[in-house]
Protein backbone atom coordinates (compact mmCIF):
# COMPACT_ATOMS: atom_id res chain seq x y z
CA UNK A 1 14.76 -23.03 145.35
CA UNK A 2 11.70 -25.72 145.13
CA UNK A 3 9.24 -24.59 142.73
CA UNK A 4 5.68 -26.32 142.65
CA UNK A 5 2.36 -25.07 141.23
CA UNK A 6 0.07 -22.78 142.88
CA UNK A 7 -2.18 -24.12 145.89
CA UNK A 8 -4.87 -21.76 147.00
CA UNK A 9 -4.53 -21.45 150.42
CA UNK A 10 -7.97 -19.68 151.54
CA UNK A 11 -10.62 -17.66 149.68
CA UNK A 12 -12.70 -15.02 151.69
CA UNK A 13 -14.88 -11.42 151.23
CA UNK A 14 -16.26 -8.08 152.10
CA UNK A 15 -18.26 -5.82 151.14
CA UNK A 16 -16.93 -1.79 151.52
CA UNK A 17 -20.68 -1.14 152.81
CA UNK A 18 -19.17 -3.49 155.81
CA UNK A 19 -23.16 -4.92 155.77
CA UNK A 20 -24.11 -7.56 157.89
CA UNK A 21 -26.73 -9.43 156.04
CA UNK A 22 -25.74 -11.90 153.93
CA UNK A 23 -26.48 -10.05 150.46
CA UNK A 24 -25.31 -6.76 148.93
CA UNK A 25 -27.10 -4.31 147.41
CA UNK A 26 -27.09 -2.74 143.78
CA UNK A 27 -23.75 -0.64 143.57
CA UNK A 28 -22.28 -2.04 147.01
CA UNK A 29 -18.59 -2.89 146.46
CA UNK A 30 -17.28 -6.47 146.82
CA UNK A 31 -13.95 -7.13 147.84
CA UNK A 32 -12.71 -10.76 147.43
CA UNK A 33 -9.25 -12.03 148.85
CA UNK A 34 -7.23 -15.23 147.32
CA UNK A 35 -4.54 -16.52 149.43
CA UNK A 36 -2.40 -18.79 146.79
CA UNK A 37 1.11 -20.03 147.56
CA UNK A 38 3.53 -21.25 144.59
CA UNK A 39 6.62 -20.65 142.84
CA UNK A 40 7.33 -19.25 140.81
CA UNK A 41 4.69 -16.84 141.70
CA UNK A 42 1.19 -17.51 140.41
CA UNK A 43 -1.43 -14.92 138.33
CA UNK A 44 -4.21 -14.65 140.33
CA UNK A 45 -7.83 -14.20 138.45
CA UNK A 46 -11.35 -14.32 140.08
CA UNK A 47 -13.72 -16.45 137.09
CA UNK A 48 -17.41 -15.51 137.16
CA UNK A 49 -18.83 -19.10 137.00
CA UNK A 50 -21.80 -18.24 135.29
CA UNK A 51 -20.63 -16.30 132.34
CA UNK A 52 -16.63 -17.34 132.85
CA UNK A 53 -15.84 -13.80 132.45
CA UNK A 54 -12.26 -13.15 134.54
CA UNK A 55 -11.37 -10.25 136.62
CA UNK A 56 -7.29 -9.88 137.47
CA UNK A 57 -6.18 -9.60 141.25
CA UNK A 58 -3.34 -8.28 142.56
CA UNK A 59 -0.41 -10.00 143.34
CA UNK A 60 -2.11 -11.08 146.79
CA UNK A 61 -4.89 -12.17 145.11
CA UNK A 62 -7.36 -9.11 145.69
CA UNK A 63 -10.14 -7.95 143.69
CA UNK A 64 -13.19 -5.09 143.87
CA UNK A 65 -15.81 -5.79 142.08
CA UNK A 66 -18.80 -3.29 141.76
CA UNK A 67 -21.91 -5.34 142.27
CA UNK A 68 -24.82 -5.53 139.88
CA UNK A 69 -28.39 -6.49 139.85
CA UNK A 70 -27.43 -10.06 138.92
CA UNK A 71 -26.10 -12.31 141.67
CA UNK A 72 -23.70 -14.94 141.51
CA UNK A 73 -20.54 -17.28 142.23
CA UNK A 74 -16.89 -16.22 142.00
CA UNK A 75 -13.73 -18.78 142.07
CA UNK A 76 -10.48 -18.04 142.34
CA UNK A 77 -8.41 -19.53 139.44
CA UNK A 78 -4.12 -19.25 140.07
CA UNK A 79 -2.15 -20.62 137.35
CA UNK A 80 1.79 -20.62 136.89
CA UNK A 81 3.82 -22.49 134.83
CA UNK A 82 3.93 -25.67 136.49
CA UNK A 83 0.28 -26.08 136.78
CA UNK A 84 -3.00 -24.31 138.28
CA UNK A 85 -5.63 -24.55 141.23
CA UNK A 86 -8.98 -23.06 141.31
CA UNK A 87 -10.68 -22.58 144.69
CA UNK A 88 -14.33 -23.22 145.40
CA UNK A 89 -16.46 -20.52 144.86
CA UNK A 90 -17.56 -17.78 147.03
CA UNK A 91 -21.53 -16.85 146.32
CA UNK A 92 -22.43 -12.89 146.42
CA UNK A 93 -25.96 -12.34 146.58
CA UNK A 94 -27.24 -9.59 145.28
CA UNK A 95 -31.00 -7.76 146.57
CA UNK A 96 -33.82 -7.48 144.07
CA UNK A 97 -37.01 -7.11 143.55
CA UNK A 98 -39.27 -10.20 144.15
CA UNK A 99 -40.21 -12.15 140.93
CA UNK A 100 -43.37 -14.33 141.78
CA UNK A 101 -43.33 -17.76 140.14
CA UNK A 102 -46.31 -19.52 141.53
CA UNK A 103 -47.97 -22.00 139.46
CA UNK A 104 -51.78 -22.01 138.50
CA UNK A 105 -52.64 -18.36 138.73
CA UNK A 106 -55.21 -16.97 136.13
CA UNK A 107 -57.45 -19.75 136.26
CA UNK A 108 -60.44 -19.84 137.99
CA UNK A 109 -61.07 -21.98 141.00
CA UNK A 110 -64.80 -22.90 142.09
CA UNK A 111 -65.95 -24.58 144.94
CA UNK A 112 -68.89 -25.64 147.15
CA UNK A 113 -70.22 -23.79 150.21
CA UNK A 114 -67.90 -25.34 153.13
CA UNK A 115 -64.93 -26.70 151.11
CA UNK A 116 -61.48 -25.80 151.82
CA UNK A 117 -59.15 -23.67 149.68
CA UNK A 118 -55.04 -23.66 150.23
CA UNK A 119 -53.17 -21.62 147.89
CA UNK A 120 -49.23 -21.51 148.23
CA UNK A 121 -47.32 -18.50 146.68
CA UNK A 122 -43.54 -18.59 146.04
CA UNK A 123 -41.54 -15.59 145.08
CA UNK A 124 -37.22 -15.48 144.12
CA UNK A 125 -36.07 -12.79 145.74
CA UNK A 126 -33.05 -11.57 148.21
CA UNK A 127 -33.88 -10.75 150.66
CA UNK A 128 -36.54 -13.50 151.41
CA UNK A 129 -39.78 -11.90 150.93
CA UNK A 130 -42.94 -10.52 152.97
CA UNK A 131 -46.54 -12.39 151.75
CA UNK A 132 -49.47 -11.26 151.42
CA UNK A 133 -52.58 -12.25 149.72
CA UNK A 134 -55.20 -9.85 148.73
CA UNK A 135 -59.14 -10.66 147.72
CA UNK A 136 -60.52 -8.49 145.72
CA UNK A 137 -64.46 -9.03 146.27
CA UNK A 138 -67.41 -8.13 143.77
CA UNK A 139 -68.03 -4.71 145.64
CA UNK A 140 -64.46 -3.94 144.42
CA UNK A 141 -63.00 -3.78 148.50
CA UNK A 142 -59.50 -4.82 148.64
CA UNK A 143 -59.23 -7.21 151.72
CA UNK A 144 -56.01 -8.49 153.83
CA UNK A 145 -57.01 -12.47 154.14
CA UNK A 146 -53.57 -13.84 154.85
CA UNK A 147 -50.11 -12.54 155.69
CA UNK A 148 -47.93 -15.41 154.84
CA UNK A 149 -47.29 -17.34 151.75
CA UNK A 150 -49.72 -20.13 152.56
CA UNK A 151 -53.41 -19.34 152.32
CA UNK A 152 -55.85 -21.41 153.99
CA UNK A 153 -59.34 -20.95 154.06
CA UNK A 154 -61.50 -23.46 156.14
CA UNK A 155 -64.98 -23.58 155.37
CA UNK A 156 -65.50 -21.36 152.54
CA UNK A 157 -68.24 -19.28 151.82
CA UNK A 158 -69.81 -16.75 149.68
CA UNK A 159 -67.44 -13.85 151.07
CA UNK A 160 -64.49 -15.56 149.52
CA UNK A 161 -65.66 -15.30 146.27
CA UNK A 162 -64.01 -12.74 143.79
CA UNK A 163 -60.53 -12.70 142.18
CA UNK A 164 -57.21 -13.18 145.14
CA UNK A 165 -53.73 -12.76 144.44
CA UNK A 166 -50.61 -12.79 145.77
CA UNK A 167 -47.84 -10.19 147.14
CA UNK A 168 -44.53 -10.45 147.73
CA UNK A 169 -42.22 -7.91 148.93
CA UNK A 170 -38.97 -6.86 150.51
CA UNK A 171 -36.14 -3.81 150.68
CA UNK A 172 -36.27 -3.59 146.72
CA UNK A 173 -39.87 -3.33 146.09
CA UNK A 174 -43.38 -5.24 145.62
CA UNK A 175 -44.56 -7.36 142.71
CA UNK A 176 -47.99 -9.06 142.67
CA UNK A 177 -48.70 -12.43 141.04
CA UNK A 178 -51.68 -13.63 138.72
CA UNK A 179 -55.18 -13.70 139.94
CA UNK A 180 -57.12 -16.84 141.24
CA UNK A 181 -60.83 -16.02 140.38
CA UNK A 182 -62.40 -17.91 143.09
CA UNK A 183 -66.47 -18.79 142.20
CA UNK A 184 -68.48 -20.05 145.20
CA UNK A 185 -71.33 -22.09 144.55
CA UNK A 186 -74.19 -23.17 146.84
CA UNK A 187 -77.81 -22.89 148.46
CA UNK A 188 -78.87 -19.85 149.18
CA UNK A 189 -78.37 -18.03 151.92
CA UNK A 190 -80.88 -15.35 153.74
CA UNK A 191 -78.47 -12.00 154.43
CA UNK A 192 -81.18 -10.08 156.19
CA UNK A 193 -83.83 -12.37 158.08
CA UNK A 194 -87.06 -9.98 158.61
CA UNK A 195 -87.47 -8.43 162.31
CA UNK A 196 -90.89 -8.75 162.47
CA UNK A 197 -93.87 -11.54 161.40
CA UNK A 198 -94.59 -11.69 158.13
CA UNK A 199 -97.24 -13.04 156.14
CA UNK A 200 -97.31 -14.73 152.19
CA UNK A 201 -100.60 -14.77 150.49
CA UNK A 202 -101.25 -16.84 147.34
CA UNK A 203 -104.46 -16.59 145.55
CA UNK A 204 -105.29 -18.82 142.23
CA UNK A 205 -108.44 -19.76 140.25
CA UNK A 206 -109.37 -23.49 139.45
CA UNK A 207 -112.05 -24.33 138.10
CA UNK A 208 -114.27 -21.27 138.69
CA UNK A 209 -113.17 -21.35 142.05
CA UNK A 210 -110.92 -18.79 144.21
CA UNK A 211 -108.62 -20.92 146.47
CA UNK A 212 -106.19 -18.73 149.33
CA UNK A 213 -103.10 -19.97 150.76
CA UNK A 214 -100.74 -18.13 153.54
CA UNK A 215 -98.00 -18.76 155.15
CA UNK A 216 -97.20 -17.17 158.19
CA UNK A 217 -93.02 -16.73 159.47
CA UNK A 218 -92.68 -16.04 163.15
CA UNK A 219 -88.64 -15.31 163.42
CA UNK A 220 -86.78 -17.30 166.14
């Protein structure tokens, strides 16, 4: 009759939803399995590594746990009394909503006719996330300029100013990030050229004396 202290022997889970990505959602059941060999025969607890809080397994080393909104990492820990072992941990990922975390939003950004803007959003969430970014323009139209978490905008003009933001979402829901209040500055620009000639007169006085001056646009 050798006795020696526990060895864990393999560490594994499941999920009672039997899903196949690799993250469980709110309320899914975990199942986590601790194979330990030892004598005399070891307790078998799964620690939360976080938080340390224990949950007991069964005799072969089994435990459900209900899974919140909180993810995180599980190792066994067997213990008799000639020593203990604790296994590395097993991660359970748990979906949620995205949380956007990108830097520098709520300021406002100007730049010159031509320049180039890149703006990189980053959200935590599981699962990964969808991106979008959304420009808001001075009319108040909500416009679709990218649909990925880099935005790039080569040679910007005057349509790009007004306030963008970012959107991230996935299976749990959307969230939006701060707004970049992007202010355009240049020369002007002529939106609607004149179809037809036209014709400037200027007439001034000097002394005693009526001078004319007109300029005449022919359109290309």
């Amino acid at each position: 009759n050798v006795t020696f202290p526990p060895v864990i022997i393999s560490t594994t889970l499941e999920t009672a939803a039997d899903r196949k990505q690799n993250y469980y959602m709110p309320g899914d059941t975990a199942v986590l399995q601790c194979e330990v060999e030892g004598n005399p025969a070891a307790s078998i607890r799964w620690r939360h590594v976080d938080t340390g809080r224990m949950t007991p397994a069964s005799v072969r080393g089994r435990a459900v746990i209900e899974m919140t909104e909180e993810s995180g990492q599980y190792e066994c820990v067997a213990e008799n009394e000639l020593g203990a072992s604790v296994s590395e941990p097993l991660t359970l990922r748990v979906a949620h909503v995205p949380r956007v975390v990108s830097e520098g939003g709520g300021k406002t950004v100007t730049l010159n006719v031509g320049e180039n803007l890149t703006l990189l959003c980053k959200a935590i969430a599981i699962p990964e996330p969808d991106y979008r970014w959304l420009l808001k323009n001075p009319s108040g139209d909500i416009i679709i300029v990218a649909e990925e978490a880099l935005l790039t905008i080569d040679n910007v003009g005057y349509q790009h100013g007004g306030e963008l933001l970012c959107e991230a979402s996935n299976v749990m829901g959307t969230r939006l990030g701060d707004v970049y209040r992007v202010s355009v500055e240049g020369r002007p620009v002529i939106q609607n050229h004149p179809t037809g000639n036209s014709f400037t007169i200027m007439l001034w006085i000097e002394n005693g004396m009526v001078f004319c001056e007109h300029n005449i646009y022919h359109p290309r």
